[in-house]
Protein backbone atom coordinates (compact mmCIF):
# COMPACT_ATOMS: atom_id res chain seq x y z
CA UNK A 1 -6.83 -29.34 -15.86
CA UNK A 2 -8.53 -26.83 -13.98
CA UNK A 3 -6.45 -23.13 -13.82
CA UNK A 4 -6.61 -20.56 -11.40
CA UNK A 5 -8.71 -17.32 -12.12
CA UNK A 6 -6.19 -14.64 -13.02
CA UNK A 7 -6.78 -11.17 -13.08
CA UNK A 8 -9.54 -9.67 -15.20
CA UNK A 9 -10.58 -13.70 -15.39
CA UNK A 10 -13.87 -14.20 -13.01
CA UNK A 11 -14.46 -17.53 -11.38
CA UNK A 12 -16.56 -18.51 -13.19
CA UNK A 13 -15.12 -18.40 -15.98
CA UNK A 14 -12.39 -20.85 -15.81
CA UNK A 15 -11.21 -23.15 -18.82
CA UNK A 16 -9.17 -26.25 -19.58
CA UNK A 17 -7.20 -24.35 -21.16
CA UNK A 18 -6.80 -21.20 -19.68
CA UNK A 19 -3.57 -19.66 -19.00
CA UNK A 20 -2.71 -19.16 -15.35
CA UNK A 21 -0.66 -17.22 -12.92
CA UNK A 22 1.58 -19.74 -12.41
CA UNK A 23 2.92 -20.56 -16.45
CA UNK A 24 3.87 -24.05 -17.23
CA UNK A 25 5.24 -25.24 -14.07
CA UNK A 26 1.67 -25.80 -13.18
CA UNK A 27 1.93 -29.15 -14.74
CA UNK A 28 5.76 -30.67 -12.82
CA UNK A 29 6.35 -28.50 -9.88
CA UNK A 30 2.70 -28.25 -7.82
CA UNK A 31 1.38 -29.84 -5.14
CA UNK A 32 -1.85 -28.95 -6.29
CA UNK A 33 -3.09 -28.59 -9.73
CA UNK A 34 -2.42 -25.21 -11.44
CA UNK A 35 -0.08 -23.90 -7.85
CA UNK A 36 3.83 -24.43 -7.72
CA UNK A 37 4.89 -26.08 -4.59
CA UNK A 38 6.73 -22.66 -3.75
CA UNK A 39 3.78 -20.42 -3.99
CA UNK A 40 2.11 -22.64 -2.08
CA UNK A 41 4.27 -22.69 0.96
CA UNK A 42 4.71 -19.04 0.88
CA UNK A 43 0.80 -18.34 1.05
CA UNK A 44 0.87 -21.04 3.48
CA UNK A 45 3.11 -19.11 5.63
CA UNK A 46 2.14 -15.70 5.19
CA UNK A 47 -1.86 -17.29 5.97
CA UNK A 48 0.21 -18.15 9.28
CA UNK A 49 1.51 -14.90 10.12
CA UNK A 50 -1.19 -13.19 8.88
CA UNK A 51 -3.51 -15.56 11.16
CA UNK A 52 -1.18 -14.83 14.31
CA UNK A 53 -0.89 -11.02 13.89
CA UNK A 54 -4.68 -10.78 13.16
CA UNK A 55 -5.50 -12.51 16.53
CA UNK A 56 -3.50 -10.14 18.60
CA UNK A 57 -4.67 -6.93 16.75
CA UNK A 58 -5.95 -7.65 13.73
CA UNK A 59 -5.66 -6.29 9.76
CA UNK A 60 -4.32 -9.75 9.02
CA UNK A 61 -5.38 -9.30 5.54
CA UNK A 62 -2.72 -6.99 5.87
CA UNK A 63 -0.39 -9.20 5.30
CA UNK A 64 -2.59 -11.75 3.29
CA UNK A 65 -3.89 -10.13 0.54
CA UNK A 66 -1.00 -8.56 -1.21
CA UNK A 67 1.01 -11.79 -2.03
CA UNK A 68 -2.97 -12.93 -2.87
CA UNK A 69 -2.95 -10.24 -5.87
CA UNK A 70 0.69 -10.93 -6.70
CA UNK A 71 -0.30 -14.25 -7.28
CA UNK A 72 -2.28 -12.84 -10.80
CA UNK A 73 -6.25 -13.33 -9.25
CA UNK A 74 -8.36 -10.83 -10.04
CA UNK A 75 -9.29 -8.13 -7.36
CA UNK A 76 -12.78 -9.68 -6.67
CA UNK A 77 -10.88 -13.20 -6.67
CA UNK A 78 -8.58 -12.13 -4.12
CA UNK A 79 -11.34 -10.40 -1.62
CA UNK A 80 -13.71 -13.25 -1.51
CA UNK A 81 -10.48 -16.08 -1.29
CA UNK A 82 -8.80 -13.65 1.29
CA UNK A 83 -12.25 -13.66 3.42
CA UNK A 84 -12.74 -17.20 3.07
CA UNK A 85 -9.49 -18.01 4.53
CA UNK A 86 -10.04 -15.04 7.55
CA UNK A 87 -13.29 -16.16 8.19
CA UNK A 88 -11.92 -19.51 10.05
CA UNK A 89 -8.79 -18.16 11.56
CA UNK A 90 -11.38 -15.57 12.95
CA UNK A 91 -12.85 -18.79 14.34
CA UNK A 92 -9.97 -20.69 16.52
CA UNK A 93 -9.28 -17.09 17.81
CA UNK A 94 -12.91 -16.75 18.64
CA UNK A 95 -12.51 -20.15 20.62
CA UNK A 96 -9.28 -19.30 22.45
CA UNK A 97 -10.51 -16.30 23.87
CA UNK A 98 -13.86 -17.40 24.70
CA UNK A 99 -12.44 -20.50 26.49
CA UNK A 100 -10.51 -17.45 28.59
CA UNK A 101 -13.46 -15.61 29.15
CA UNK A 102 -11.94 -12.25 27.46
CA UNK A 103 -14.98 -11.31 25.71
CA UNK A 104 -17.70 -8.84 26.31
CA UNK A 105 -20.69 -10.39 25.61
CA UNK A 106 -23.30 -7.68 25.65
CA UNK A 107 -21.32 -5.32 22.54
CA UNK A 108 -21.54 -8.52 20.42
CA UNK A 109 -25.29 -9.07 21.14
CA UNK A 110 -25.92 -5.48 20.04
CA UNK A 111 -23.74 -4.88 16.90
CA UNK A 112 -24.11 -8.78 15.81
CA UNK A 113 -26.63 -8.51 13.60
CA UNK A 114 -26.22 -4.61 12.19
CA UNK A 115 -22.56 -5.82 11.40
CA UNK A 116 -23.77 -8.76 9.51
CA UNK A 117 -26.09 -6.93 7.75
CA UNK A 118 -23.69 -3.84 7.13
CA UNK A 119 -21.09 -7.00 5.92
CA UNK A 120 -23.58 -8.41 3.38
CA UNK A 121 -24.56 -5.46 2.04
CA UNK A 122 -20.81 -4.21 1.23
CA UNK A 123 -20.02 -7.54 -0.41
CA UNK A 124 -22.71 -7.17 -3.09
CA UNK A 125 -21.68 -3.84 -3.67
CA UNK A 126 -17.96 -4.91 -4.41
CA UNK A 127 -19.95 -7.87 -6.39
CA UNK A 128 -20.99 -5.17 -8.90
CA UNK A 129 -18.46 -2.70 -9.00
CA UNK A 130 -15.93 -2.62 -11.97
CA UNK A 131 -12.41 -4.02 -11.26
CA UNK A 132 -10.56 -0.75 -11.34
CA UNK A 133 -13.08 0.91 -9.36
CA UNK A 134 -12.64 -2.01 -6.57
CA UNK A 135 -9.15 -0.83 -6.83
CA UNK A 136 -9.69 2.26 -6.99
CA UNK A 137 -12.04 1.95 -3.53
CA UNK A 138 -9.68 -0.46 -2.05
CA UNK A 139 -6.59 2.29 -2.30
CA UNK A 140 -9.54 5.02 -0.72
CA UNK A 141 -10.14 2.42 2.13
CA UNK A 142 -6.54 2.03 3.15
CA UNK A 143 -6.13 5.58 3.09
CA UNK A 144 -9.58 5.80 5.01
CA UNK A 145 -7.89 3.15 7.25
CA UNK A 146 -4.72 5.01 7.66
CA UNK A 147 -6.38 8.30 8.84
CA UNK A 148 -8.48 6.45 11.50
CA UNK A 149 -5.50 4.80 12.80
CA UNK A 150 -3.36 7.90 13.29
CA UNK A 151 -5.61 10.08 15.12
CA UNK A 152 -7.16 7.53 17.25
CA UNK A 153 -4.13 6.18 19.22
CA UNK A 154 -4.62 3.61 21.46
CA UNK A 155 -3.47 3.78 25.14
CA UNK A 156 -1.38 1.61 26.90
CA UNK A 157 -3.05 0.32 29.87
CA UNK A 158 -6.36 -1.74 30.11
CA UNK A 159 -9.33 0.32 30.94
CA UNK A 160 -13.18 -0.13 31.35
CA UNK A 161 -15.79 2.37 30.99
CA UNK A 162 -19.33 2.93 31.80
CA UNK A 163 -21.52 -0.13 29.20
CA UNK A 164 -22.21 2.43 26.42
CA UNK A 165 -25.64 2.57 24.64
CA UNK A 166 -26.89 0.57 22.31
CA UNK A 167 -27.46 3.58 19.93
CA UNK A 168 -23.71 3.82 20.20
CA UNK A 169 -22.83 0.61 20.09
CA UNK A 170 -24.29 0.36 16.61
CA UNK A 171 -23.18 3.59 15.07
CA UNK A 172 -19.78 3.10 16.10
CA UNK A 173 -19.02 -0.63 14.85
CA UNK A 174 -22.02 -0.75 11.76
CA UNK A 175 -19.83 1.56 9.35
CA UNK A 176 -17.08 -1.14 10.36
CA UNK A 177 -19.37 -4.24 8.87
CA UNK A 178 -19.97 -2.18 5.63
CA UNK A 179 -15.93 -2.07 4.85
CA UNK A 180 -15.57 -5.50 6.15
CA UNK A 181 -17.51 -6.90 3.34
CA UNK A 182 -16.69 -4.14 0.91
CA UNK A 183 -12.82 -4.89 1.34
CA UNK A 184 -11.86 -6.38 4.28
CA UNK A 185 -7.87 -5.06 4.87
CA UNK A 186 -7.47 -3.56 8.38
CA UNK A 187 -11.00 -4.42 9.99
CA UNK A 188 -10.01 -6.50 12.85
CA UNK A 189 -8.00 -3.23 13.76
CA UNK A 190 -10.72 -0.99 12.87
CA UNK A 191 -12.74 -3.09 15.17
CA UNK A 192 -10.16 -2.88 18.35
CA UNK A 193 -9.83 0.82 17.84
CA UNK A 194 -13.39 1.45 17.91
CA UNK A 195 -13.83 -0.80 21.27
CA UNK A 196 -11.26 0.74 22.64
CA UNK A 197 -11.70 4.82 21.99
CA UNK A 198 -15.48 4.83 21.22
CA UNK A 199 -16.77 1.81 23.88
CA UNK A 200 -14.12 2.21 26.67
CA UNK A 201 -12.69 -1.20 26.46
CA UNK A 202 -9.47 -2.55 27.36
CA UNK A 203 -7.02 -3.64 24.93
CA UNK A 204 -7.35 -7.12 25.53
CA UNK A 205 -11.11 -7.36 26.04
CA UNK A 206 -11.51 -4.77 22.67
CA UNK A 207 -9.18 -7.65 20.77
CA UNK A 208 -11.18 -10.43 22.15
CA UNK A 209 -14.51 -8.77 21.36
CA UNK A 210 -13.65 -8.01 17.98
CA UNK A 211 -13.02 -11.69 17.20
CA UNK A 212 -17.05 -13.03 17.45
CA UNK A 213 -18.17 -9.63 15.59
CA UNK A 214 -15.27 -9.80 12.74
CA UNK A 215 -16.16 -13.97 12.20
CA UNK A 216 -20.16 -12.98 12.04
CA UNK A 217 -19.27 -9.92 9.07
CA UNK A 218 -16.76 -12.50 7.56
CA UNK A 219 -19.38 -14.98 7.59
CA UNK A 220 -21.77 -12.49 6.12
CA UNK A 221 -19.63 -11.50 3.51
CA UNK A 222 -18.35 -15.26 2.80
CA UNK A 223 -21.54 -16.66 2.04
CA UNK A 224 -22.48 -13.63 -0.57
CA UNK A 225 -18.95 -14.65 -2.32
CA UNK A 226 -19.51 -18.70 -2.11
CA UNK A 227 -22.92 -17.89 -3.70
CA UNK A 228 -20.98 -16.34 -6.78
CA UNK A 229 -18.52 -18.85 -6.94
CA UNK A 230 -15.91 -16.41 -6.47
CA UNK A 231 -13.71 -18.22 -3.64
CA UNK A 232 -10.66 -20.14 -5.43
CA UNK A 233 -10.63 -23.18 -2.77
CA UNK A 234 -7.34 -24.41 -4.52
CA UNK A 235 -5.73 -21.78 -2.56
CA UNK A 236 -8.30 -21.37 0.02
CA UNK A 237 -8.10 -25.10 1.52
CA UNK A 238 -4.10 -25.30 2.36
CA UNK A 239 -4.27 -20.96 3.65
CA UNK A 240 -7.11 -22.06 5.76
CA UNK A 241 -5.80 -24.68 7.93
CA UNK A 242 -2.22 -22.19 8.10
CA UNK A 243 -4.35 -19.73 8.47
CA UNK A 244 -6.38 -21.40 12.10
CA UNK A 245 -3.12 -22.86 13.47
CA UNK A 246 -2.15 -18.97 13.53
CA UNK A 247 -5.14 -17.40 15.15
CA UNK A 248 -4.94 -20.10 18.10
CA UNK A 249 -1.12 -19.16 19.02
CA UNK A 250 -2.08 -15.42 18.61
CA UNK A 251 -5.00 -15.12 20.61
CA UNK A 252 -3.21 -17.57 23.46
CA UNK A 253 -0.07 -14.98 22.93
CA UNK A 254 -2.13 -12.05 23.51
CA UNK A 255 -4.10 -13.24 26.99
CA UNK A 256 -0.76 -14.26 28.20
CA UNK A 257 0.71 -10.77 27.73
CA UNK A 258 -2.22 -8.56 27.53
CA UNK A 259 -1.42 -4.59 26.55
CA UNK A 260 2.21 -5.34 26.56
CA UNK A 261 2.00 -7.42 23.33
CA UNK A 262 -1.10 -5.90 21.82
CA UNK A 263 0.11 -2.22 21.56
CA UNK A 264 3.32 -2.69 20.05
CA UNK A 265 1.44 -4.66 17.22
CA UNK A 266 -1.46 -2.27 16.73
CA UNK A 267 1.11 0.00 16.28
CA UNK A 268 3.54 -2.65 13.67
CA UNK A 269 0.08 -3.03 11.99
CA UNK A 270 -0.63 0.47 11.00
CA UNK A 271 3.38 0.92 10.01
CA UNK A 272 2.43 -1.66 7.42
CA UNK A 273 -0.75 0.00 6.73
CA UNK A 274 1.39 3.32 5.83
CA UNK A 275 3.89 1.49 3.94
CA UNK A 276 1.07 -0.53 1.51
CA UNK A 277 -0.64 3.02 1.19
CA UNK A 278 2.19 5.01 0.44
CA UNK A 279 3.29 1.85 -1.99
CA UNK A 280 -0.07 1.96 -4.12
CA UNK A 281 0.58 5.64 -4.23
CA UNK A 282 4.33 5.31 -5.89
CA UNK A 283 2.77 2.90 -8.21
CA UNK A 284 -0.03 4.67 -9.23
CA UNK A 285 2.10 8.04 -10.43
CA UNK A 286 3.47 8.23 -14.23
């Protein structure tokens, strides 16, 4: 029987016999091999939520990724499952709000391909770093995150600028792309931040926009994990299809209620930003 890759355990590496996360009740309690049918529902549901929340604002993987690394995967594990999973919620949100015609087109024609890029190149790099350096950088990009988030604060109302440059364009969301593959948690708010302060767009159209640019890093980074055969698609599969059904009510949630819905869960999002931060922090002293 095939057992999920548990920390310090890489994918490839997986025996018959190999001790899992999950202990015996692998073998009378799962659903699927090597998951009990109680983990599996709650990383269904939390792939749900984190879908929903990431559609609206984003940093779904938020939400996702911690009850990922409680489940015993290894850091690398959890990153390249967690992007897997984001990278088609990303999708049905993508649909919705193209179908509503909330997107603007010309930003995603300009940063497309340097986010891509930016993505591939910080997913080899987490490829090759040691585990408790990946930590190590994950806790630095959270606190990165957190900074970002407090000083740029979002306004309230929808607004539209002049089209910025394309110079501009590319410096602002690039850097984005690199942490996107490098980690991941938080980019989808990055992303809307960035729109919104840097590119003068409105809340709704910054969300919307950052859906088609956040699916083309994922998608960047995805295929550099699925080449290492780091996804674990035993947990992947079910969070995937929770994970879609999410993204589709968010996105429809947030062009129904525009800046009224969208600030108040930026705003949620980085209260659970400071609250994983200042967790990792506890943790981490003696």
């Amino acid at each position: 029987m095939r057992s999920i890759p548990t920390t310090g355990e890489p994918a490839a590496s997986r025996s018959a016999n190999g001790a899992s996360a999950w202990g015996a009740e692998r073998t009378m309690d799962a659903l699927i091999p090597g998951i009990p049918w109680y983990w599996l529902i709650g990383l269904m549901l939390t792939a749900l939520v984190a879908g929903y929340m990431d559609a609206i604002a984003g940093g779904g993987g938020l939400i996702q990724m911690p009850l990922l690394l409680l489940s015993g995967l290894a850091p690398l594990n959890v990153l390249a499952t967690n992007k897997a999973i984001a990278l088609t919620g990303t999708a049905s949100a993508t649909l919705r709000y193209m179908m509503d015609g909330q997107v603007a087109w010309r930003v995603v024609r300009v940063a497309a391909l340097p986010c891509m890029l930016a993505a591939f190149l910080g997913s080899q790099l987490a490829m090759h770093t040691p585990g408790w350096l990946l930590e190590l950088a994950l806790l630095g990009c959270l606190v990165a995150a957190l900074l970002v988030a407090l000083l740029v604060r979002p306004g309230g109302e929808l607004r539209n600028g002049p089209a910025a440059s394309r110079l501009r364009i590319i410096a602002s969301l690039a850097p984005v792309g690199l942490y996107d593959g490098f980690s991941g948690p938080g980019t989808g708010l990055f992303m809307t931040l960035v729109k919104h302060a840097r590119l003068h767009l409105g809340l709704l159209v910054a969300t919307a926009t950052t859906k088609p640019l956040n699916l083309l890093t994922n998608l960047g980074g995805v295929v550099a994990f699925i080449w290492a055969g780091t996804v674990v698609w035993e947990l992947a599969v079910p969070m995937i299809m929770a994970n879609m059904l999410g993204g589709w009510l968010g996105s429809r949630a947030a062009i129904r209620n525009g800046a009224r819905l969208i600030r108040p869960v930026l705003l949620g999002m980085l209260a659970l930003l400071c609250a994983m931060t200042l967790g990792k922090f506890i943790h981490a002293l003696p």
